[in-house]
Each structure stands twice: as structure tokens, then as C-alpha cells.
PDB file of N, CA and C in Angstrom:
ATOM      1  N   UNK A   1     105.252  92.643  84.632  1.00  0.00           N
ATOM      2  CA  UNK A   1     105.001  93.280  85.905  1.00  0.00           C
ATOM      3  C   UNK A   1     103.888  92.580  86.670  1.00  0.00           C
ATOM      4  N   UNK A   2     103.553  91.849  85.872  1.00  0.00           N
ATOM      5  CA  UNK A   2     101.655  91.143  86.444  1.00  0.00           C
ATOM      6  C   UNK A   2     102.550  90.364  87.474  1.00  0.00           C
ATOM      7  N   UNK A   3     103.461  89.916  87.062  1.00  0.00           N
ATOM      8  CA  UNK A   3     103.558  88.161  88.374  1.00  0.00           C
ATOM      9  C   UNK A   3     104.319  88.790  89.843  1.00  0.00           C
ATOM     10  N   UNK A   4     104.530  90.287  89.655  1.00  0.00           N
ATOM     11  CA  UNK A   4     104.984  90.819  90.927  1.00  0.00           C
ATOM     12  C   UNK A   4     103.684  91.075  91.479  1.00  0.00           C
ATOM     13  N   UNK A   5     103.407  90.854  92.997  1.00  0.00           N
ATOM     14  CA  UNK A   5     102.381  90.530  93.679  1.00  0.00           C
ATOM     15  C   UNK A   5     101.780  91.722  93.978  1.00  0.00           C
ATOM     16  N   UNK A   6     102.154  93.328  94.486  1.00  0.00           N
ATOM     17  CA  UNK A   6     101.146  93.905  93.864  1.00  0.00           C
ATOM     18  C   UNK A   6     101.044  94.417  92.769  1.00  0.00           C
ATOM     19  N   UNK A   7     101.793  94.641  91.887  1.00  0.00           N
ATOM     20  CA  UNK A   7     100.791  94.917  90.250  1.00  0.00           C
ATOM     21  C   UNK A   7      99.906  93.780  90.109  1.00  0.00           C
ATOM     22  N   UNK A   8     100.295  92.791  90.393  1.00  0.00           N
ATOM     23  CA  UNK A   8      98.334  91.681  90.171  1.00  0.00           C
ATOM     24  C   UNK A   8      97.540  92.419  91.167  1.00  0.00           C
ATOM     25  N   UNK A   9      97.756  92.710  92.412  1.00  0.00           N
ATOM     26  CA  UNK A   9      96.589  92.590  93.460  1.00  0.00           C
ATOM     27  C   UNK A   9      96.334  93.783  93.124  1.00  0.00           C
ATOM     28  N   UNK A  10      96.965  94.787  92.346  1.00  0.00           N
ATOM     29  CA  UNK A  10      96.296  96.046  91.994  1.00  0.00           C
ATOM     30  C   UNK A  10      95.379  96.151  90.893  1.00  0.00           C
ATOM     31  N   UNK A  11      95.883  94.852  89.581  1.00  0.00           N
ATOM     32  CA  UNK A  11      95.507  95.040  89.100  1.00  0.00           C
ATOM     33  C   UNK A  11      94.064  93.980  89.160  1.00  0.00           C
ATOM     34  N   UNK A  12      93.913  93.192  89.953  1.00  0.00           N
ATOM     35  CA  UNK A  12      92.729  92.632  90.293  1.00  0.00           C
ATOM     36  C   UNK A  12      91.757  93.485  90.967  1.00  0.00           C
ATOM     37  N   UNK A  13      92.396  94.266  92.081  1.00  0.00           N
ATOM     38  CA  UNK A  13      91.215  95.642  92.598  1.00  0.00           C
ATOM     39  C   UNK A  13      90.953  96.652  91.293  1.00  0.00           C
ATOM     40  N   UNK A  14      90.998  96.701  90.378  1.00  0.00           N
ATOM     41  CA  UNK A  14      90.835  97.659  89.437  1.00  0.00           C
ATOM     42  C   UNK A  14      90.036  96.927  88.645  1.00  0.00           C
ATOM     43  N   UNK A  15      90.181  95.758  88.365  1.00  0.00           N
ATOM     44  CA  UNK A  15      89.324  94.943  87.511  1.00  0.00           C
ATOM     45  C   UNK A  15      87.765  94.841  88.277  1.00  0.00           C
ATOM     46  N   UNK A  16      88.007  94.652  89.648  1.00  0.00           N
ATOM     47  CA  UNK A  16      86.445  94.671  89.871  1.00  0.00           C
ATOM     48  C   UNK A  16      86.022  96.092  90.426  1.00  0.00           C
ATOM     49  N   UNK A  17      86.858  96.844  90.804  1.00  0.00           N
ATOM     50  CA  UNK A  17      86.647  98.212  91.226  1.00  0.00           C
ATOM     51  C   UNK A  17      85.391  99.296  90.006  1.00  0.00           C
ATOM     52  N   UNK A  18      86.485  99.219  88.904  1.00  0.00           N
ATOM     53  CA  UNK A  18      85.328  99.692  87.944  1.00  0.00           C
ATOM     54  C   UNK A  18      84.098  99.294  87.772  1.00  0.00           C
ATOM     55  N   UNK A  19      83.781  98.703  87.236  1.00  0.00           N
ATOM     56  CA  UNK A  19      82.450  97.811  86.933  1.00  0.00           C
ATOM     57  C   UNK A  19      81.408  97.992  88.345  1.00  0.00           C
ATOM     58  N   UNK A  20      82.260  97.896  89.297  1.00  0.00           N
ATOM     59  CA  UNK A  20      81.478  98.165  90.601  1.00  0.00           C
ATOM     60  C   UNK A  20      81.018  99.294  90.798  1.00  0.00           C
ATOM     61  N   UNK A  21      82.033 100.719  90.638  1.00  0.00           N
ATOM     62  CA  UNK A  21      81.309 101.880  90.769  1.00  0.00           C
ATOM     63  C   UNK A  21      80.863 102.252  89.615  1.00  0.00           C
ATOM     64  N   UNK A  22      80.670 101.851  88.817  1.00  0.00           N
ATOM     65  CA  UNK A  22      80.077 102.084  87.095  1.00  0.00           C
ATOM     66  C   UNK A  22      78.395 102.111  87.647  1.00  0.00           C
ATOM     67  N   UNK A  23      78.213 100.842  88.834  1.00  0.00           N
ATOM     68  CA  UNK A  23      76.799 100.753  88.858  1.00  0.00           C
ATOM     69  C   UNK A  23      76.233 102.024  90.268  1.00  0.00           C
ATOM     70  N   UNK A  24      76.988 102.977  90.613  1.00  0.00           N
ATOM     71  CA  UNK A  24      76.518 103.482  91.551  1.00  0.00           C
ATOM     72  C   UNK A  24      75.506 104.294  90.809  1.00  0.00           C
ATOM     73  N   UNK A  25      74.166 104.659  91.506  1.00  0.00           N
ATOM     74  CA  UNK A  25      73.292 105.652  91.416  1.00  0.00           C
ATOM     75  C   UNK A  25      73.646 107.202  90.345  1.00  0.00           C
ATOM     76  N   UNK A  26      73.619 107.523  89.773  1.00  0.00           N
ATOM     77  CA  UNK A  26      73.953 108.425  88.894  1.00  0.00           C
ATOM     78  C   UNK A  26      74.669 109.587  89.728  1.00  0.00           C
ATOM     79  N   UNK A  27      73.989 110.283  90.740  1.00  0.00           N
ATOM     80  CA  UNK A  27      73.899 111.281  91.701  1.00  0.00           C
ATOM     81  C   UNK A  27      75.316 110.868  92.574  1.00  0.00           C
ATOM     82  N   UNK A  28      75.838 109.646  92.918  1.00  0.00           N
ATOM     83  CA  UNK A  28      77.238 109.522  93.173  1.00  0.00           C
ATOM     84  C   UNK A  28      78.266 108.981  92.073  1.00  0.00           C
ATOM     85  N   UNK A  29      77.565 108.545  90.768  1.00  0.00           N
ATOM     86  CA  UNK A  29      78.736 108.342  89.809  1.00  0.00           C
ATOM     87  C   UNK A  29      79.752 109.289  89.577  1.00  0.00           C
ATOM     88  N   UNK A  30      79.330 110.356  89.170  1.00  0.00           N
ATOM     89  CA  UNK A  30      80.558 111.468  89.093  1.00  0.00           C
ATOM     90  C   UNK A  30      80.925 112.205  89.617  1.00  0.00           C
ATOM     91  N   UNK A  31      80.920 111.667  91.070  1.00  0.00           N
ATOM     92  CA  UNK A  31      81.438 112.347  92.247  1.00  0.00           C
ATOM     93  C   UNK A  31      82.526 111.336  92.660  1.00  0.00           C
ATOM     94  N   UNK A  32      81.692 110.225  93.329  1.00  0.00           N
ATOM     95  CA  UNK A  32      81.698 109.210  94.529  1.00  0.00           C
ATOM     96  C   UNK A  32      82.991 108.440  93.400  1.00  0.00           C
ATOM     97  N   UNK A  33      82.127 107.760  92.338  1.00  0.00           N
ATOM     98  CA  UNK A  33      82.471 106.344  91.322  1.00  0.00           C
ATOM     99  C   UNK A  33      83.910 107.288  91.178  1.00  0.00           C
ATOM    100  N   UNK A  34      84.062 108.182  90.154  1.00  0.00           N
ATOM    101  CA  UNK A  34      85.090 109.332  89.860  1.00  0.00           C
ATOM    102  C   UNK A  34      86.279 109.022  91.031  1.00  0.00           C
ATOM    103  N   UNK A  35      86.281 109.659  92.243  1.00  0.00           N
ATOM    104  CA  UNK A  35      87.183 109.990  92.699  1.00  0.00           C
ATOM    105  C   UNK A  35      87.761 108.366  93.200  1.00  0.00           C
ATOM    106  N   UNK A  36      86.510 107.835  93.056  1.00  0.00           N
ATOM    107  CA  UNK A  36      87.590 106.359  93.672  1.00  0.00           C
ATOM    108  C   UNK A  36      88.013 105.506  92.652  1.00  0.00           C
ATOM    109  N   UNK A  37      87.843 106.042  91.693  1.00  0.00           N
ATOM    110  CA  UNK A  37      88.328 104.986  90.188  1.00  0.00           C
ATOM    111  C   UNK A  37      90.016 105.956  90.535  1.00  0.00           C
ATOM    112  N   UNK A  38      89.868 107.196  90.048  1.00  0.00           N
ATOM    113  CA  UNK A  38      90.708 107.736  90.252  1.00  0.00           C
ATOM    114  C   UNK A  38      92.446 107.970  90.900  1.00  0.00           C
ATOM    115  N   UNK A  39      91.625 107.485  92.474  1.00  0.00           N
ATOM    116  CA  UNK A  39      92.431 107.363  93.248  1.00  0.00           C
ATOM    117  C   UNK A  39      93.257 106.073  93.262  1.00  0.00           C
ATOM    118  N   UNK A  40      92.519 105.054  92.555  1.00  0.00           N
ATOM    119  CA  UNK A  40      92.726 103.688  92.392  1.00  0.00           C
ATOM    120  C   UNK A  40      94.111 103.842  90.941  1.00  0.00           C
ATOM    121  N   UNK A  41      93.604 104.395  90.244  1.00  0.00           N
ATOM    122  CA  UNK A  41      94.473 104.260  88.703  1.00  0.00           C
ATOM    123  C   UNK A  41      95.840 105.431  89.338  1.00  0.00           C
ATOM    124  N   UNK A  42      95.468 106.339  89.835  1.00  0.00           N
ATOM    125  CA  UNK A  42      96.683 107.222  90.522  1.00  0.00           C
ATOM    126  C   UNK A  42      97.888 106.258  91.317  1.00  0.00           C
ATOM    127  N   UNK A  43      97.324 105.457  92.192  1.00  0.00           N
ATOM    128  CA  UNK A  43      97.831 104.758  92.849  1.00  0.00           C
ATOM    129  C   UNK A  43      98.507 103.935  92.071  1.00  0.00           C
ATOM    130  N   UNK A  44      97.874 103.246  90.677  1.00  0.00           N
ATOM    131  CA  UNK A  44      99.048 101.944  90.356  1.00  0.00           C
ATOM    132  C   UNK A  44      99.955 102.997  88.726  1.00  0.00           C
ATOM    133  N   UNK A  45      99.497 104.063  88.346  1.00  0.00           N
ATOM    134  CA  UNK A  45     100.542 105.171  88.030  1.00  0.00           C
ATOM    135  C   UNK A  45     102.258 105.260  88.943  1.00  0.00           C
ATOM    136  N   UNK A  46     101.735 105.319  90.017  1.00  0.00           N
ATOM    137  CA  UNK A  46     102.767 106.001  91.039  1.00  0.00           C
ATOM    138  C   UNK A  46     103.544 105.034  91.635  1.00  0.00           C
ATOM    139  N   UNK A  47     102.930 103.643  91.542  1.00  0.00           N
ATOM    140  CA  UNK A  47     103.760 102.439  92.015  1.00  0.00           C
ATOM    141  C   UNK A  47     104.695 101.880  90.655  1.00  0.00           C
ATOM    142  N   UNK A  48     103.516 101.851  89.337  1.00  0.00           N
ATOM    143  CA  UNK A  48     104.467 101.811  88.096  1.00  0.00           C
ATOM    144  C   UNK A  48     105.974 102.473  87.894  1.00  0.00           C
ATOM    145  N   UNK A  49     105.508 104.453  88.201  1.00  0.00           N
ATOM    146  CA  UNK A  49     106.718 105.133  88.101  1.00  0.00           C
ATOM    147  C   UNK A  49     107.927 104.779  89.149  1.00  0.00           C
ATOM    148  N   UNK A  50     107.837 104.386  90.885  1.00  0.00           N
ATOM    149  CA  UNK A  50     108.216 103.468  91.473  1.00  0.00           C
ATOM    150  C   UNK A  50     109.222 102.504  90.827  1.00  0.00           C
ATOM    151  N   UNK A  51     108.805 101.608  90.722  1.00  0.00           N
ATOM    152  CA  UNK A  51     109.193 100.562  89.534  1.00  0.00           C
ATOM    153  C   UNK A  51     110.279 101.210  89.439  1.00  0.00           C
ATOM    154  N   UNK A  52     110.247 102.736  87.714  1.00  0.00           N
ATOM    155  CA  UNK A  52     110.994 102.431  87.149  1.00  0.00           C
ATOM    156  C   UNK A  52     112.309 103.889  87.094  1.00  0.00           C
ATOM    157  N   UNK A  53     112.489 103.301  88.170  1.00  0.00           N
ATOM    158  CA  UNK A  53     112.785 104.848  88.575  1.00  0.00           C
ATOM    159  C   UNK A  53     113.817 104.801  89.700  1.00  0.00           C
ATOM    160  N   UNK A  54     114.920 105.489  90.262  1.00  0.00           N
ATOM    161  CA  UNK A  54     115.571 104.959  91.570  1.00  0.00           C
ATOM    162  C   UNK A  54     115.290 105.393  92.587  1.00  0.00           C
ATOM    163  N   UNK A  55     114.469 107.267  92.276  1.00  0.00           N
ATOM    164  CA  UNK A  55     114.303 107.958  93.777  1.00  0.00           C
ATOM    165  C   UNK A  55     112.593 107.324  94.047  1.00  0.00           C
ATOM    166  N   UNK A  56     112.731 106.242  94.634  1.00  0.00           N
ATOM    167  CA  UNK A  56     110.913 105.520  94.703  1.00  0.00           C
ATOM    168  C   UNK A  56     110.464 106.815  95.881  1.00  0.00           C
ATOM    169  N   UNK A  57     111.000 107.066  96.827  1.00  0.00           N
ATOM    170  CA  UNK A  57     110.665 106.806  98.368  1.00  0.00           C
ATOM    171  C   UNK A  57     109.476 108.166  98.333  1.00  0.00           C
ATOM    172  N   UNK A  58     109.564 109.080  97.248  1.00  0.00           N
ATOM    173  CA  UNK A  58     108.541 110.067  96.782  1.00  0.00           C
ATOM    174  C   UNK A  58     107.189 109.340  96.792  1.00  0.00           C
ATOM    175  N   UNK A  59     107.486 108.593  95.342  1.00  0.00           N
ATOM    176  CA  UNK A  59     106.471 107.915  94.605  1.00  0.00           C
ATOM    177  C   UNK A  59     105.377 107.197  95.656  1.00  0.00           C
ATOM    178  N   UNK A  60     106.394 106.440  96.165  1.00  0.00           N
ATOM    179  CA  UNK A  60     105.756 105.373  97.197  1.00  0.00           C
ATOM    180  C   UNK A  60     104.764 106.147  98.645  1.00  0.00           C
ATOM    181  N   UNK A  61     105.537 107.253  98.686  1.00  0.00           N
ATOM    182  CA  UNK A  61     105.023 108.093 100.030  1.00  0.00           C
ATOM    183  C   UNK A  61     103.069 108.782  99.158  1.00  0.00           C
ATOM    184  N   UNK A  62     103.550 108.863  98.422  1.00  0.00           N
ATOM    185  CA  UNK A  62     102.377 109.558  97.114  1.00  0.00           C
ATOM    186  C   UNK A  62     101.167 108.309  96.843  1.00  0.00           C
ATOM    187  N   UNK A  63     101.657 107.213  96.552  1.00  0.00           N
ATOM    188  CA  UNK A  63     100.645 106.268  96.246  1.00  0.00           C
ATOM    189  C   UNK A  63     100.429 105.712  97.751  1.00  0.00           C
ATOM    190  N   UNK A  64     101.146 106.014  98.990  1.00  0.00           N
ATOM    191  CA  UNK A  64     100.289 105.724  99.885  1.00  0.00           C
ATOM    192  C   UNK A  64      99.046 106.439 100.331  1.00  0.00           C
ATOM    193  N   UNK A  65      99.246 107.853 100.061  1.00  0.00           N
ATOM    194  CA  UNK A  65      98.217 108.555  99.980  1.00  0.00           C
ATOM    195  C   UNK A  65      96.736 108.386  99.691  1.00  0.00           C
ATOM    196  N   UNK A  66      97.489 108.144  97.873  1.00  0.00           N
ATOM    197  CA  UNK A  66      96.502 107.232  97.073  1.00  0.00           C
ATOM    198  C   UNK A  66      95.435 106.291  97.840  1.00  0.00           C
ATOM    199  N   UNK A  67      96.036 105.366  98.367  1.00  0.00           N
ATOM    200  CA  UNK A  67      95.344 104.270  98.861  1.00  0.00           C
ATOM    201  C   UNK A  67      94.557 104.543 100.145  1.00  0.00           C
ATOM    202  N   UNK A  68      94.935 105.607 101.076  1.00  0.00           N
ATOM    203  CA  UNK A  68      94.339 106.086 101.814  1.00  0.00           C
ATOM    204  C   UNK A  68      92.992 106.837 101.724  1.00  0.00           C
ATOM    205  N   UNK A  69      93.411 107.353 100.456  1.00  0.00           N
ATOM    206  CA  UNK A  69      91.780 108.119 100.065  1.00  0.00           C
ATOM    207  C   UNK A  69      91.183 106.967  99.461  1.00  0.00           C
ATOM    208  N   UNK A  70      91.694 106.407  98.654  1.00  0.00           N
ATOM    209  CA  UNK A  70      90.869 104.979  98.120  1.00  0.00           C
ATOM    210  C   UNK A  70      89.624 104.019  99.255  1.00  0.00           C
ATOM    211  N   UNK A  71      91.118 104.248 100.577  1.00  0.00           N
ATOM    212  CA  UNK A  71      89.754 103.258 101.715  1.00  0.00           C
ATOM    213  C   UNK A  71      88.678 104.769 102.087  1.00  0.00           C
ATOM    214  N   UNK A  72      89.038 105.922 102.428  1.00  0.00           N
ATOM    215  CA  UNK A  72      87.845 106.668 102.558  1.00  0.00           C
ATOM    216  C   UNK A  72      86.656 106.541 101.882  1.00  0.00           C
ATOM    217  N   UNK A  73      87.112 106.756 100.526  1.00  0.00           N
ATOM    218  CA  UNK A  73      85.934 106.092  99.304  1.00  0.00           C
ATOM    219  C   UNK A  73      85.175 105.258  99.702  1.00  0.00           C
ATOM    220  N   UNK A  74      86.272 104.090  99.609  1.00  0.00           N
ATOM    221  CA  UNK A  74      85.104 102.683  99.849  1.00  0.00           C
ATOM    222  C   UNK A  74      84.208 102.776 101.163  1.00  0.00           C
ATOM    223  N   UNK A  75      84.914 103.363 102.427  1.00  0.00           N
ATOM    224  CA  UNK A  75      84.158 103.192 103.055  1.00  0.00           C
ATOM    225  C   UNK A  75      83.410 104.448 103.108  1.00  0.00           C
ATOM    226  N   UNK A  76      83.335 105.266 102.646  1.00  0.00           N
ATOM    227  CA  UNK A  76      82.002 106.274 102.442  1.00  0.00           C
ATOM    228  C   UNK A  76      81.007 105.665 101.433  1.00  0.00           C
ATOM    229  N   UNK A  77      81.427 105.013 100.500  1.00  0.00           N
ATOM    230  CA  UNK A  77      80.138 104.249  99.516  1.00  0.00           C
ATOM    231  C   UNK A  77      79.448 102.800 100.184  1.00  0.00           C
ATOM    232  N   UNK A  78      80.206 102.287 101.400  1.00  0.00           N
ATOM    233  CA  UNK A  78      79.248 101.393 101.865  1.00  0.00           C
ATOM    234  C   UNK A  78      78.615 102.193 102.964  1.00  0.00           C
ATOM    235  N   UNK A  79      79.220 103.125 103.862  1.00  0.00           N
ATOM    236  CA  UNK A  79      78.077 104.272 104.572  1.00  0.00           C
ATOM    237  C   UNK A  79      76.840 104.656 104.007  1.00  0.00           C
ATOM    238  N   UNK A  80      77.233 105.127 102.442  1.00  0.00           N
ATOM    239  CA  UNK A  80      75.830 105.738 101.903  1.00  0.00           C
ATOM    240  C   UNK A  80      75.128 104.643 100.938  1.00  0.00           C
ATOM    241  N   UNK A  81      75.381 103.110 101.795  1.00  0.00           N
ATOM    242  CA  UNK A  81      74.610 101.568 101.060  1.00  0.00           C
ATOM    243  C   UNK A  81      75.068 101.734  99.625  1.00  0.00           C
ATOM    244  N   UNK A  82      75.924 102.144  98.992  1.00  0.00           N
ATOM    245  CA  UNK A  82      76.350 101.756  97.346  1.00  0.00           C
ATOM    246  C   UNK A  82      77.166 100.909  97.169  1.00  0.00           C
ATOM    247  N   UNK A  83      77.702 100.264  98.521  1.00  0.00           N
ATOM    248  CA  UNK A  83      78.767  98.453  98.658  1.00  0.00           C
ATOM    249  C   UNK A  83      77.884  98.188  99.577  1.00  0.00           C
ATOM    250  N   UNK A  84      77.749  97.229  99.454  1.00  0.00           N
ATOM    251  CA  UNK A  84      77.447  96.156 100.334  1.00  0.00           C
ATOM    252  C   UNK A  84      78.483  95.394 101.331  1.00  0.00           C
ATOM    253  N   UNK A  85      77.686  94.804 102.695  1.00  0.00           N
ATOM    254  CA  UNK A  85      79.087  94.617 103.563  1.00  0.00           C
ATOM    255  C   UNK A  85      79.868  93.844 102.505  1.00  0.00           C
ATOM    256  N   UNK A  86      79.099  92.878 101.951  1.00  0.00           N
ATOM    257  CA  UNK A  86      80.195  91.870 101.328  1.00  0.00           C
ATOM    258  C   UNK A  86      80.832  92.582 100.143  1.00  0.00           C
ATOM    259  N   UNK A  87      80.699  93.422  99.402  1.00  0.00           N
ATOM    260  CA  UNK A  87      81.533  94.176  98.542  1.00  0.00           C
ATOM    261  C   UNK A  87      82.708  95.175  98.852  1.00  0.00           C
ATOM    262  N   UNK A  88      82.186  95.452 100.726  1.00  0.00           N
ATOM    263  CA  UNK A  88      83.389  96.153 101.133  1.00  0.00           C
ATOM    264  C   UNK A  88      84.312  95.584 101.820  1.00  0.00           C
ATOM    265  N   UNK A  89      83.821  94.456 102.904  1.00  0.00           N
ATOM    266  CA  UNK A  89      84.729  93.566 102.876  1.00  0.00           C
ATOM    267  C   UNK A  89      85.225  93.061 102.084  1.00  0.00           C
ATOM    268  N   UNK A  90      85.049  92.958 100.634  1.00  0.00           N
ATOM    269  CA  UNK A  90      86.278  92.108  99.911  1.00  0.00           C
ATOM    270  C   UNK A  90      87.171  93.220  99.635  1.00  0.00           C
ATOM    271  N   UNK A  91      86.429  94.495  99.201  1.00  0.00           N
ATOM    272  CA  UNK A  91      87.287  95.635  98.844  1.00  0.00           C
ATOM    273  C   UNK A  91      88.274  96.089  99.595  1.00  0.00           C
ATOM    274  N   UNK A  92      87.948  96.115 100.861  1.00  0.00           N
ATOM    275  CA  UNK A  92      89.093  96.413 102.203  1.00  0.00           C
ATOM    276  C   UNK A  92      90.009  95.201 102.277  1.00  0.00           C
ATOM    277  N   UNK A  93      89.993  94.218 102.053  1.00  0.00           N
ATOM    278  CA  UNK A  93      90.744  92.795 101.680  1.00  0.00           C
ATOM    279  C   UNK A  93      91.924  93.452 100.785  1.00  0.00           C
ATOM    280  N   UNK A  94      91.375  93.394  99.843  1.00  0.00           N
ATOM    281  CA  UNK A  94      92.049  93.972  98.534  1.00  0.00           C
ATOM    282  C   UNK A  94      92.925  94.931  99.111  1.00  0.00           C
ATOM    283  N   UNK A  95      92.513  95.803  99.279  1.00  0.00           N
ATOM    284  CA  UNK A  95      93.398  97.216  99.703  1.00  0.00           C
ATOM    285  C   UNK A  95      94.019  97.015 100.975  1.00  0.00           C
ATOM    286  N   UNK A  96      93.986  96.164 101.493  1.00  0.00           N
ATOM    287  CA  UNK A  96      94.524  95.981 102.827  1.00  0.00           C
ATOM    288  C   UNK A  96      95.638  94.633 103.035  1.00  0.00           C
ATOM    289  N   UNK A  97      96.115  94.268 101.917  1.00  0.00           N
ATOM    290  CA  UNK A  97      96.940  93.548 101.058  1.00  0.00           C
ATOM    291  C   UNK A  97      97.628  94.232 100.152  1.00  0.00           C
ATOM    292  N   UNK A  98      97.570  95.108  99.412  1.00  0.00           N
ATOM    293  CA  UNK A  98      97.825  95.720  99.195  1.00  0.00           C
ATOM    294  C   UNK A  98      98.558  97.125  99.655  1.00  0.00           C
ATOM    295  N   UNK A  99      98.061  97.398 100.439  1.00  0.00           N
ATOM    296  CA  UNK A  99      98.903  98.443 101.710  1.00  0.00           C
ATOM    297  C   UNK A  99     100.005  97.621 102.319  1.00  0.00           C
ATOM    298  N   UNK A 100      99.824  96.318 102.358  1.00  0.00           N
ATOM    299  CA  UNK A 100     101.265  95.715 103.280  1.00  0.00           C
ATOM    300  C   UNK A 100     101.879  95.842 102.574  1.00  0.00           C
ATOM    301  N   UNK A 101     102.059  95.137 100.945  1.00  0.00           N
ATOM    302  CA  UNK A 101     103.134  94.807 100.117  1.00  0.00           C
ATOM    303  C   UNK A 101     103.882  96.340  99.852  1.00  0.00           C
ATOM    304  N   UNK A 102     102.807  97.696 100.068  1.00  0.00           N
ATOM    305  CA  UNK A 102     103.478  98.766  99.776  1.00  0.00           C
ATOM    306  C   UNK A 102     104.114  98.989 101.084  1.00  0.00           C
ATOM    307  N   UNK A 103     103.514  98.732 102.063  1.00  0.00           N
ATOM    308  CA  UNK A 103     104.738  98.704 103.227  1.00  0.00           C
ATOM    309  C   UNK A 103     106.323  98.768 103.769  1.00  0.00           C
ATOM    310  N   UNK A 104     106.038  96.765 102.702  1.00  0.00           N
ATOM    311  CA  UNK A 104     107.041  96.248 102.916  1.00  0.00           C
ATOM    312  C   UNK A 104     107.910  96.614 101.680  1.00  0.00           C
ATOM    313  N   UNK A 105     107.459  97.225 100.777  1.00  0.00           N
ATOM    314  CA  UNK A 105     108.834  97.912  99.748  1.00  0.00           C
ATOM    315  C   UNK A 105     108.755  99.668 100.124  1.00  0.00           C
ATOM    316  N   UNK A 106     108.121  99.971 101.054  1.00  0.00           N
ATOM    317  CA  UNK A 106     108.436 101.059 101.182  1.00  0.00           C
ATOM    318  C   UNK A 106     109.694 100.866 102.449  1.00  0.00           C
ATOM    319  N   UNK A 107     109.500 100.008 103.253  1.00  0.00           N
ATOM    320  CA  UNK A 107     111.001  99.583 103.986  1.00  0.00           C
ATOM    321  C   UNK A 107     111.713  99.270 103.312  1.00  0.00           C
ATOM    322  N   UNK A 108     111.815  98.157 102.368  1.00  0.00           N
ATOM    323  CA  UNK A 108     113.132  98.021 101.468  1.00  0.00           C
ATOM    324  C   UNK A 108     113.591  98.784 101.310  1.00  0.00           C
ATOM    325  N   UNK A 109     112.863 100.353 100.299  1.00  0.00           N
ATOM    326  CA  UNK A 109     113.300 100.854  99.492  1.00  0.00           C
ATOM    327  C   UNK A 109     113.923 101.913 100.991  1.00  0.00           C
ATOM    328  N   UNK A 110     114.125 102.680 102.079  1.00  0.00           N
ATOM    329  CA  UNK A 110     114.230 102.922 103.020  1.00  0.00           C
ATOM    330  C   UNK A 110     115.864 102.457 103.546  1.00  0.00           C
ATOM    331  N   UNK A 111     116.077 101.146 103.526  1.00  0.00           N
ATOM    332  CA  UNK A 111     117.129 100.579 103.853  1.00  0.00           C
ATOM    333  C   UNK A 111     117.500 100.472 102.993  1.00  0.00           C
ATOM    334  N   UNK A 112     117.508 100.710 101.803  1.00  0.00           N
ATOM    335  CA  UNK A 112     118.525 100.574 100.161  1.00  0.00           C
ATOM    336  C   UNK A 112     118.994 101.758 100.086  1.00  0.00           C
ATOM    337  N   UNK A 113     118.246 102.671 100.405  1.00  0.00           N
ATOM    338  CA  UNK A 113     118.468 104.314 100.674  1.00  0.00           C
ATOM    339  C   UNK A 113     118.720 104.874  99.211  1.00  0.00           C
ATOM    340  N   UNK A 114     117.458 104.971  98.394  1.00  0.00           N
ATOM    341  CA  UNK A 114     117.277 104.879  97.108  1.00  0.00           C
ATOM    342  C   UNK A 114     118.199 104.242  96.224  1.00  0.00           C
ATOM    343  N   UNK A 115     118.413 103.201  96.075  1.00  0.00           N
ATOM    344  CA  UNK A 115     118.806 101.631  95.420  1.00  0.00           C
ATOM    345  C   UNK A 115     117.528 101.389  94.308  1.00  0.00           C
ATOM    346  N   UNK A 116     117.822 100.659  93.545  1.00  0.00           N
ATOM    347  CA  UNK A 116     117.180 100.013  93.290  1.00  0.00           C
ATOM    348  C   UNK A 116     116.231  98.422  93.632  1.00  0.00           C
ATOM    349  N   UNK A 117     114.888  99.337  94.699  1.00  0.00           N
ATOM    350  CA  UNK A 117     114.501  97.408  95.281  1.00  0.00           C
ATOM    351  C   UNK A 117     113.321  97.196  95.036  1.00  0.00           C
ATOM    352  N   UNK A 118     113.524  95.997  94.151  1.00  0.00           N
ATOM    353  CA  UNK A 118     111.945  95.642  93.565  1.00  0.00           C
ATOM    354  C   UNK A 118     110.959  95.421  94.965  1.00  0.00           C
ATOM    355  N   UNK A 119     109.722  95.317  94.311  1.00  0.00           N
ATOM    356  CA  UNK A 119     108.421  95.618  95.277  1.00  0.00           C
ATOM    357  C   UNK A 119     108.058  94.123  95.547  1.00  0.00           C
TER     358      UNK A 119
END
């Protein structure tokens, strides 16, 4: 699943995602760090089940969600200085690459009219 382009780019935002909010201030770790690890692992759950599954157009509508609260996150943790511009600009990179590729298989999957269409 890695060499399909977003399970890597998801799974590259998750690789530095953690470690990143691991270091927030205690007082937003298990709030702030929590809900955006969260929203992050929800999201590549729901693209996985996606995958493997024929009715996606749920799944996909669900992990867009996902990703929507994901950018609230990020950008509420560089509001309250716990990213840095350059940590949220890469982070909004990430997720904003990520939102296309779910885009563009959320059209596929749209015009297949629950088919089976890879992402």
C-alpha cells in the first residue's frame, strides 16, 4: 500500500506528526497533541477501509472530515506558537497534498459509482 501515493504521503505526515506533538507543552499534550494525532490515524483508518471495501464514497466523505479537523489543529497549534511557521508550512504542504489525492479518488470513486477505484 506504501507505493500508492497517499498511503506514503500519509504515512510520511504521521511519521513526523507524532514526534512533533509529543514535544508540545504538557498543558496542550492531551488535549491539543491528542486530538491531532488522532484525527491524523482516523484519517489513514478510513482511507485504509476505503481501499478495501467497494461502498468507499462513505469512508472517503469521513476521512475528509478527518483531514479537515487535522488542518484546524495544526493551525490552532501554530496560533498558540507550538509549530513554528516553518513546521506549519511543511505540515499544511503535507495535508494539502494530501487533500488533492483524496479529491481526486473521491471523483473517481463518484464516476465508478461505487466500483472498485484505486486511490
Amino acid at each position: 500500500m506504501n507505493e500508492i501515493p497517499i498511503f506514503a504521503k500519509t504515512y510520511d505526515l504521521l511519521l513526523w506528526l507524532v514526534p512533533t506533538t509529543l514535544k508540545y507543552p504538557r498543558e496542550h499534550r492531551f488535549a491539543l497533541a491528542l486530538r491531532t494525532q488522532q484525527a491524523a490515524f482516523e484519517f489513514n483508518e478510513l482511507i485504509v477501509l476505503a481501499r478495501k471495501t467497494r461502498e468507499k464514497r462513505d469512508l472517503l466523505l469521513r476521512a475528509d472530515a478527518h483531514l479537515e479537523q487535522l488542518r484546524l489543529y495544526l493551525r490552532l497549534a501554530h496560533d498558540l506558537k507550538l509549530l513554528t511557521l516553518r513546521q506549519y508550512e511543511h505540515a499544511s504542504r503535507q495535508v494539502s497534498a494530501i487533500g488533492a489525492l483524496l479529491g481526486d479518488w473521491m471523483k473517481r470513486t463518484t464516476g465508478d459509482k461505487g466500483r472498485s477505484a484505486a486511490p
